[in-house]
C-alpha atoms as a PDB file:
ATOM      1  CA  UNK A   1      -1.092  50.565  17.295  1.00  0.00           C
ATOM      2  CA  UNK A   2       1.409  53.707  16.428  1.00  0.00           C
ATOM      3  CA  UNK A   3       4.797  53.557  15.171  1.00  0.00           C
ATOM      4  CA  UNK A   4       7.879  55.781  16.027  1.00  0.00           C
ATOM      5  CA  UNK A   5      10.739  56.765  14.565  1.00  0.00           C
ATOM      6  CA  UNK A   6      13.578  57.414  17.487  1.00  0.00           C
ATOM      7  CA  UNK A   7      16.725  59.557  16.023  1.00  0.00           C
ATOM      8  CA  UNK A   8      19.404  59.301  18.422  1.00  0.00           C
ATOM      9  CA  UNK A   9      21.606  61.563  19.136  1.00  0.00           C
ATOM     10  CA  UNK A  10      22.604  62.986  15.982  1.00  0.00           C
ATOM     11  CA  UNK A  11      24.290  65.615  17.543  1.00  0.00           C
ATOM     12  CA  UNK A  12      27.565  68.130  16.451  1.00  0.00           C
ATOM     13  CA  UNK A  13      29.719  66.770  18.975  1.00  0.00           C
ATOM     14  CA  UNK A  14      28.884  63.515  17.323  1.00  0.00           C
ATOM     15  CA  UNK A  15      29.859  64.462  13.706  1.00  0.00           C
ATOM     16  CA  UNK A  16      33.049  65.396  12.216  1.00  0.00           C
ATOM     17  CA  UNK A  17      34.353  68.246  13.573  1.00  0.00           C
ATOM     18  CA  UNK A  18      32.754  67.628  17.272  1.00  0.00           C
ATOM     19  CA  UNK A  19      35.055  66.678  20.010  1.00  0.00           C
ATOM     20  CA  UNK A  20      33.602  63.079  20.172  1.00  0.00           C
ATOM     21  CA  UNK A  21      33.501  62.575  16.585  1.00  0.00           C
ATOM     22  CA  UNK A  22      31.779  59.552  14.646  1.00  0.00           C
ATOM     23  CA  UNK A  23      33.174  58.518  11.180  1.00  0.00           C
ATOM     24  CA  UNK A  24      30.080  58.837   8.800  1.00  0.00           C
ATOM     25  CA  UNK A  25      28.223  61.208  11.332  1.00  0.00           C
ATOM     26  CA  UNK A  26      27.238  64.094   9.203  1.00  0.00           C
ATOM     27  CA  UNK A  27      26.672  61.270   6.138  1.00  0.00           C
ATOM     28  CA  UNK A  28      24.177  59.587   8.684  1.00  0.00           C
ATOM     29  CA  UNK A  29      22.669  62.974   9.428  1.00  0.00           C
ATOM     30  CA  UNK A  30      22.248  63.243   6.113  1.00  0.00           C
ATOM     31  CA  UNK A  31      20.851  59.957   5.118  1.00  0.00           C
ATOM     32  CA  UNK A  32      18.422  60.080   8.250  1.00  0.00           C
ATOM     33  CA  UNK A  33      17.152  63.335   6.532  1.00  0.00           C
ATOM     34  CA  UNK A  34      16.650  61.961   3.211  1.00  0.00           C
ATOM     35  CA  UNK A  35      15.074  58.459   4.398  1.00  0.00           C
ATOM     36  CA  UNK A  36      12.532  60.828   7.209  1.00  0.00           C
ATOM     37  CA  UNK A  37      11.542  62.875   3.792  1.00  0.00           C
ATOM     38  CA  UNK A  38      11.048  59.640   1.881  1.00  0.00           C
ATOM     39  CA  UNK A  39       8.818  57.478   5.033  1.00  0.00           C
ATOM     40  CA  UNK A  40       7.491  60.043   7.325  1.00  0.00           C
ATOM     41  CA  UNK A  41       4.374  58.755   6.196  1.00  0.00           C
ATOM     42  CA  UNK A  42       5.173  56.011   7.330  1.00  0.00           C
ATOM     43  CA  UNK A  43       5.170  56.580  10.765  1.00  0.00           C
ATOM     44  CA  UNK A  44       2.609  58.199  13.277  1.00  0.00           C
ATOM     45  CA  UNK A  45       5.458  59.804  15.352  1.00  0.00           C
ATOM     46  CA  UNK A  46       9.024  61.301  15.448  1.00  0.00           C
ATOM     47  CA  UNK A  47      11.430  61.691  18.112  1.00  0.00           C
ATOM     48  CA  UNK A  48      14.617  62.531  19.142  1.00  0.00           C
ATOM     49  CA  UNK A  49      17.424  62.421  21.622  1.00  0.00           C
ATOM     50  CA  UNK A  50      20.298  64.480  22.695  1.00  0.00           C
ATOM     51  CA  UNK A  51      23.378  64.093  25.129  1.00  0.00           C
ATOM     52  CA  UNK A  52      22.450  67.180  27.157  1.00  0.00           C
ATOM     53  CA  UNK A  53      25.252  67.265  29.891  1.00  0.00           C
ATOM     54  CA  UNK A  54      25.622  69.779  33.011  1.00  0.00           C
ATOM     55  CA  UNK A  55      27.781  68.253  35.328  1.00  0.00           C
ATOM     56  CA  UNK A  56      27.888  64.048  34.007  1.00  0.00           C
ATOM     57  CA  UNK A  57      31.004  63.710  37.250  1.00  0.00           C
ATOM     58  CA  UNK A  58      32.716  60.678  36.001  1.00  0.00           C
ATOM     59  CA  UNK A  59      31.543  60.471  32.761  1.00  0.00           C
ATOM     60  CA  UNK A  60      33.949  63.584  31.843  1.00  0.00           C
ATOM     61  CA  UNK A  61      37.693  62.954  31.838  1.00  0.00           C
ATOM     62  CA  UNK A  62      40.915  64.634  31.215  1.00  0.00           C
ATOM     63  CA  UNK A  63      42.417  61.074  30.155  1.00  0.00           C
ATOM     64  CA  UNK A  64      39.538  59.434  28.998  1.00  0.00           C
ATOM     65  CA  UNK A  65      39.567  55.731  28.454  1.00  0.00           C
ATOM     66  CA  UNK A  66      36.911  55.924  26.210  1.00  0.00           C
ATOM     67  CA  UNK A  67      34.709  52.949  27.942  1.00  0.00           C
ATOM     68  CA  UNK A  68      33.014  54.646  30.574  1.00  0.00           C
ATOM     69  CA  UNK A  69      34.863  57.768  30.526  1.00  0.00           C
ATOM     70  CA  UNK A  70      35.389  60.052  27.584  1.00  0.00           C
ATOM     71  CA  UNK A  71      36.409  63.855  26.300  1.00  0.00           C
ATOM     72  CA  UNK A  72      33.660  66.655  27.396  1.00  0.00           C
ATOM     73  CA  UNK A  73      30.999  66.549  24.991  1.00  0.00           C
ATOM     74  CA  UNK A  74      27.066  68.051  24.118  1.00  0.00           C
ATOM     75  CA  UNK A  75      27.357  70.454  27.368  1.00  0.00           C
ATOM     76  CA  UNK A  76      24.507  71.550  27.526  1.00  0.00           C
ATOM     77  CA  UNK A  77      23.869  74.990  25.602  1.00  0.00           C
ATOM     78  CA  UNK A  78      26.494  74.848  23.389  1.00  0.00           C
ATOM     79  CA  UNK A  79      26.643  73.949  19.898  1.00  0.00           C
ATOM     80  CA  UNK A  80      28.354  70.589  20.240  1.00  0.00           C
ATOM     81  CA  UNK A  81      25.025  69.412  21.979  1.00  0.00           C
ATOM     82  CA  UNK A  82      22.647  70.651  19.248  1.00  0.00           C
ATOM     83  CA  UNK A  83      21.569  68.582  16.479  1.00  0.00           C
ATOM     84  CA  UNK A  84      23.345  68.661  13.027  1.00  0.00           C
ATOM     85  CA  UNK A  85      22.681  71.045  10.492  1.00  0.00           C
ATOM     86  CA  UNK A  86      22.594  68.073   8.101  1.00  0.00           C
ATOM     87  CA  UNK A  87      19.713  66.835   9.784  1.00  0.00           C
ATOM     88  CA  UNK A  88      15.923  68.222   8.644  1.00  0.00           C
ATOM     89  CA  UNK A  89      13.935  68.536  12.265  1.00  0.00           C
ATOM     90  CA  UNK A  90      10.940  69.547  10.149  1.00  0.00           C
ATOM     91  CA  UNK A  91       8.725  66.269  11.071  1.00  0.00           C
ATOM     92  CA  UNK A  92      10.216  65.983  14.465  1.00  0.00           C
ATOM     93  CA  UNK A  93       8.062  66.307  17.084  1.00  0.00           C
ATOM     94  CA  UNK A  94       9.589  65.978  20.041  1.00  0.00           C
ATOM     95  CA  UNK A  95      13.075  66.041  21.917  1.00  0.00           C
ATOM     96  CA  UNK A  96      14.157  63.887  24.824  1.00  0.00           C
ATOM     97  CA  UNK A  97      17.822  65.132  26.617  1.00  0.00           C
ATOM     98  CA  UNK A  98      19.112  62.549  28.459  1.00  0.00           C
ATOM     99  CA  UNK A  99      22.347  62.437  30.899  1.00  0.00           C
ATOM    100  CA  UNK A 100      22.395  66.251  32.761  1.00  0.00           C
ATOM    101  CA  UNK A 101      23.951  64.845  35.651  1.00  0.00           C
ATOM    102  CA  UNK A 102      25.442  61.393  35.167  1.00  0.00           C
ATOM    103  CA  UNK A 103      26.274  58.783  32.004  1.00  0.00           C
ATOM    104  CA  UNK A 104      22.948  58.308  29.987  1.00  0.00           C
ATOM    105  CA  UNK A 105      23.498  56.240  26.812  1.00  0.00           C
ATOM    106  CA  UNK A 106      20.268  54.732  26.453  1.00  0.00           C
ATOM    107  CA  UNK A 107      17.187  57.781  25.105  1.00  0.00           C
ATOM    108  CA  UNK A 108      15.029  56.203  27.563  1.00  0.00           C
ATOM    109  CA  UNK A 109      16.841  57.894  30.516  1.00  0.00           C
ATOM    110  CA  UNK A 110      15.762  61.321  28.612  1.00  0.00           C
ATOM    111  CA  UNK A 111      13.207  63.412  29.694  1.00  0.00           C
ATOM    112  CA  UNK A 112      10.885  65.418  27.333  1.00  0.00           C
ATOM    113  CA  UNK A 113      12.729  69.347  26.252  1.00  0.00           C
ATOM    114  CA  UNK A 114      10.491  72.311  26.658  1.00  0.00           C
ATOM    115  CA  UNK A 115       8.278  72.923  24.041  1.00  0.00           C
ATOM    116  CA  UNK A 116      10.085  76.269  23.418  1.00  0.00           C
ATOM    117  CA  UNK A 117      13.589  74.678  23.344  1.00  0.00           C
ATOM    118  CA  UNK A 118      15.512  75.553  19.856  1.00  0.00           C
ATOM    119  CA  UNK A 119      16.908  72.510  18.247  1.00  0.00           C
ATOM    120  CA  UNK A 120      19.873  74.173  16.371  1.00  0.00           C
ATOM    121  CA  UNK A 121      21.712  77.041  18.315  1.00  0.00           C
ATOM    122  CA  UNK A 122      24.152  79.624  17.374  1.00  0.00           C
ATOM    123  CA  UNK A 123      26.921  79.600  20.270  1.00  0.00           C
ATOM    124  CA  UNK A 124      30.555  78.572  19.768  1.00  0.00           C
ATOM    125  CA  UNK A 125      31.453  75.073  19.782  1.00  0.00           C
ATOM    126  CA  UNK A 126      32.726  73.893  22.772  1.00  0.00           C
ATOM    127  CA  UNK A 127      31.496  77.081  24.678  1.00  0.00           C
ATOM    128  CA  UNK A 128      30.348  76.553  28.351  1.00  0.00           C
ATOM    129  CA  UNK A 129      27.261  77.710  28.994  1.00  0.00           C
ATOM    130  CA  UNK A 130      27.617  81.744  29.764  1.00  0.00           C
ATOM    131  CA  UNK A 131      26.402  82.775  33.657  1.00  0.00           C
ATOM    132  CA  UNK A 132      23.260  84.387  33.088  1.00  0.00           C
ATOM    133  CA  UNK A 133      22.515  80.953  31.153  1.00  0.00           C
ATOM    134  CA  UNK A 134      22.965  78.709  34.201  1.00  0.00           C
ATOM    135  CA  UNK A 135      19.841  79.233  36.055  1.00  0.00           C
ATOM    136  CA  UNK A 136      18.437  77.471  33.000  1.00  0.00           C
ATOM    137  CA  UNK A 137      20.534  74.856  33.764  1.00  0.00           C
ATOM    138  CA  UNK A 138      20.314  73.916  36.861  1.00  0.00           C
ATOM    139  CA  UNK A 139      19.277  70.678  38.683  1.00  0.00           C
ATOM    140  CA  UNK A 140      16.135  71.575  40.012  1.00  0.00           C
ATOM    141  CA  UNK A 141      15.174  72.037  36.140  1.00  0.00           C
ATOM    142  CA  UNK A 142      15.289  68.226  35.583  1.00  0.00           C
ATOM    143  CA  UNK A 143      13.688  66.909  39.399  1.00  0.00           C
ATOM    144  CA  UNK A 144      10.818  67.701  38.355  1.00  0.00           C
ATOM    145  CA  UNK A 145       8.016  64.957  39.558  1.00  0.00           C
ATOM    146  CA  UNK A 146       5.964  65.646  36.455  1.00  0.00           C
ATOM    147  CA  UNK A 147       9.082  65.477  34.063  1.00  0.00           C
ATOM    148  CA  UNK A 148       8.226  63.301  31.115  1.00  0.00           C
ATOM    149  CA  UNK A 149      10.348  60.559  29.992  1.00  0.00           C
ATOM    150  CA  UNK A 150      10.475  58.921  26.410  1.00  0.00           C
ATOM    151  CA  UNK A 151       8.996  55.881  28.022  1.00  0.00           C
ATOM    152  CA  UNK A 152       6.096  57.658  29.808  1.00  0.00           C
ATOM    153  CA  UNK A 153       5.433  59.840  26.115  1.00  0.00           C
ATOM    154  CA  UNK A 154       5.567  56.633  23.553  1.00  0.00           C
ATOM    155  CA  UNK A 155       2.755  54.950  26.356  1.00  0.00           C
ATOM    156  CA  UNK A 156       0.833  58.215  26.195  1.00  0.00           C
ATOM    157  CA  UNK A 157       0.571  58.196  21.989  1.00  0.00           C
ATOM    158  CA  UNK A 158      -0.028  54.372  22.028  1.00  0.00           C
ATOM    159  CA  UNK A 159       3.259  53.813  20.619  1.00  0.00           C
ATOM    160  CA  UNK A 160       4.110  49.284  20.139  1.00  0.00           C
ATOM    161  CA  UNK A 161       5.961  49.576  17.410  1.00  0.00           C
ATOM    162  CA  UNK A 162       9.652  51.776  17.298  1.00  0.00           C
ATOM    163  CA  UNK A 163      11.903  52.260  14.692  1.00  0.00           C
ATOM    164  CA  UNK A 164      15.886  53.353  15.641  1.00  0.00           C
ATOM    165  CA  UNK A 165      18.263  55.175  14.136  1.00  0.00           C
ATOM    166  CA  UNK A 166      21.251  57.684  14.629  1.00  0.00           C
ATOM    167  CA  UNK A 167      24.422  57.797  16.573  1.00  0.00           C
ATOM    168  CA  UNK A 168      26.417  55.772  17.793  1.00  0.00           C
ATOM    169  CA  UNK A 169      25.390  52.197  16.770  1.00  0.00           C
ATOM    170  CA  UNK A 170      27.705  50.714  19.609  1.00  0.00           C
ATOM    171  CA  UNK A 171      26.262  53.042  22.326  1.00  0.00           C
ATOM    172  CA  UNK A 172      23.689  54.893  22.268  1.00  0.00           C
ATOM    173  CA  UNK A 173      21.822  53.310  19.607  1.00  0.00           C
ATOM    174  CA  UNK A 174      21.807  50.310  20.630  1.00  0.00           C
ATOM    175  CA  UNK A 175      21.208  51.054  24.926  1.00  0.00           C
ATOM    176  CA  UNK A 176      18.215  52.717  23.894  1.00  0.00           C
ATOM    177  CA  UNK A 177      16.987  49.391  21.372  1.00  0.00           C
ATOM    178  CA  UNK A 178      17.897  47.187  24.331  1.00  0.00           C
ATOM    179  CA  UNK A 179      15.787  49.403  26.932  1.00  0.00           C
ATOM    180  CA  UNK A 180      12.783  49.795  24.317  1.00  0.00           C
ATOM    181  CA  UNK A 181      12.700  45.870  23.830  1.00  0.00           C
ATOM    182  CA  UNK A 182      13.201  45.699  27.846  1.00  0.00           C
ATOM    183  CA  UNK A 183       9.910  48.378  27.944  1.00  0.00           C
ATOM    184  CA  UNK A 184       8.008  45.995  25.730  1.00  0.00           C
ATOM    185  CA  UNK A 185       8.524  47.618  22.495  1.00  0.00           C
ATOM    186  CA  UNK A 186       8.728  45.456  19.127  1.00  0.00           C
ATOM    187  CA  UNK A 187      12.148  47.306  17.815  1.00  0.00           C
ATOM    188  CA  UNK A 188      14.000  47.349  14.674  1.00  0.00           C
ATOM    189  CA  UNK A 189      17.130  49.293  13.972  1.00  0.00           C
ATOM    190  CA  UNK A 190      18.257  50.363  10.217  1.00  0.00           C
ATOM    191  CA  UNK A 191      21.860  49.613  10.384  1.00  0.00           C
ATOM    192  CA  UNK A 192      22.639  51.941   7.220  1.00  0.00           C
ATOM    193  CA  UNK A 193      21.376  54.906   9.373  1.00  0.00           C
ATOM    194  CA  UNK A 194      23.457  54.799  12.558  1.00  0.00           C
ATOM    195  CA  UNK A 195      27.119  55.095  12.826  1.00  0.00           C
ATOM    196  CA  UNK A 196      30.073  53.326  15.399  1.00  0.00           C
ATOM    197  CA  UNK A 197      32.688  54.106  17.335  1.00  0.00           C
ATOM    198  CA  UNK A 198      34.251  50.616  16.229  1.00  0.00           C
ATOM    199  CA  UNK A 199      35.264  49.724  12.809  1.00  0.00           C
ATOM    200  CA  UNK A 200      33.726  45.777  13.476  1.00  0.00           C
ATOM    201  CA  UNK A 201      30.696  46.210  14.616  1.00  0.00           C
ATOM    202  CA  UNK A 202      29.565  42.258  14.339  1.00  0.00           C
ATOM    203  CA  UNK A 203      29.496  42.381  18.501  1.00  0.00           C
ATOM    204  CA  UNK A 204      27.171  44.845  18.694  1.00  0.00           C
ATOM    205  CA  UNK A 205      24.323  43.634  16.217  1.00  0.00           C
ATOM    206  CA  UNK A 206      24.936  40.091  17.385  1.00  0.00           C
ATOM    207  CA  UNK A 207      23.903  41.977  21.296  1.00  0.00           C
ATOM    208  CA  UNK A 208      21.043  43.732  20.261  1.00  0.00           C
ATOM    209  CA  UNK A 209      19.667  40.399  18.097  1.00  0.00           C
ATOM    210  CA  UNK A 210      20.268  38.383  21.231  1.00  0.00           C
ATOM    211  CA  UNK A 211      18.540  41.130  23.202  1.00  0.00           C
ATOM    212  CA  UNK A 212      15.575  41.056  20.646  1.00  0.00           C
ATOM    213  CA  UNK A 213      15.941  43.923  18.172  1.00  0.00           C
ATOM    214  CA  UNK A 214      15.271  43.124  14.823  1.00  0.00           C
ATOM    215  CA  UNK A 215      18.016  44.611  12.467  1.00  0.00           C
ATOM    216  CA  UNK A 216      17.202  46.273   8.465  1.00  0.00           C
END
């Protein structure tokens, strides 16, 4: 049996000073650096997941209500979508971008980054991806048949047990602890290393207990 370590979204966009900013983001980042440094051994494998939207439709809103719409955020290319600076990448071994085209909360509607792809860029926040970028970008990059999800690449390195962290707690976190339970996955998340959008957050580790997750 392996074990994982799944860092969600820990993202710019996500910290303070992104345009969907977390309180205690960049502490997280931080924290999930130290804590990776201290356990790696721990663990047989590291992943991670980023908000990597194109064109999300809906999901994008000029007067967000913050449910199931919200303010544009990790476009893809742009330095809102790339991964903290607070946050080491050295034992991370592999990235799974999740909602191109629609709303993805949970990592396990990502699909596996090129092996080339940079974690930590150097355009402006908030830029749009430039033209001669776009090809890059475009929807027949992500229809591939033989695109991997997180899912198919946990299965492939005989992953059971998963350990989640990252951003946010109320969202993303825990969609993708609900979905790994769902996948058969025995799932703990380490409450001290995620962050919420709301200041209670009883609701959302009394849904994720009731859904199975464990909670440290």
């Amino acid at each position: 049996m392996s074990r994982a370590l799944i860092i969600v979204d820990v993202q710019n966009d996500f910290c303070e000073g992104g345009s969907l900013a977390v309180k205690g983001g960049a502490d997280v980042a931080g924290a999930i650096s130290e804590y990776v440094d201290a356990h790696h051994g721990q663990f047989d494998h590291i992943v991670a997941t980023q908000d990597w939207h194109i064109e999300p439709g809906a999901h994008f809103a000029e007067s967000p209500d913050f449910i199931d719409s919200w303010p544009p955020h990790c476009v893809a290319g742009t330095r809102g979508a790339e991964l903290h600076p607070d946050l080491d990448t050295e034992y991370i071994q592999a990235y799974f971008r999740k909602g191109q085209f629609t709303a993805a909360y949970s990592g396990f509607e990502g699909i596996l980054a090129p092996e080339d792809a940079v974690p930590t860029g150097d355009r402006n926040p908030g830029a749009l991806p430039l033209p001669e970028d776009t090809e890059a970008f475009t929807a027949s990059s992500f229809a591939d048949e033989d695109a991997i999800g997180l899912d198919d690449w946990l299965q492939s390195h005989d992953v059971e047990d998963v350990v989640i962290v990252g951003i946010a707690t109320d969202y993303c976190v825990m969609a993708t602890a609900l979905d790994a339970v769902q996948a058969g996955y025995s799932v703990t998340v380490v409450r001290n290393l995620t962050a919420g959008i709301a200041a209670d957050l009883d609701d959302a580790y009394a849904e994720m207990e009731l859904g199975g997750v464990d909670l440290a």
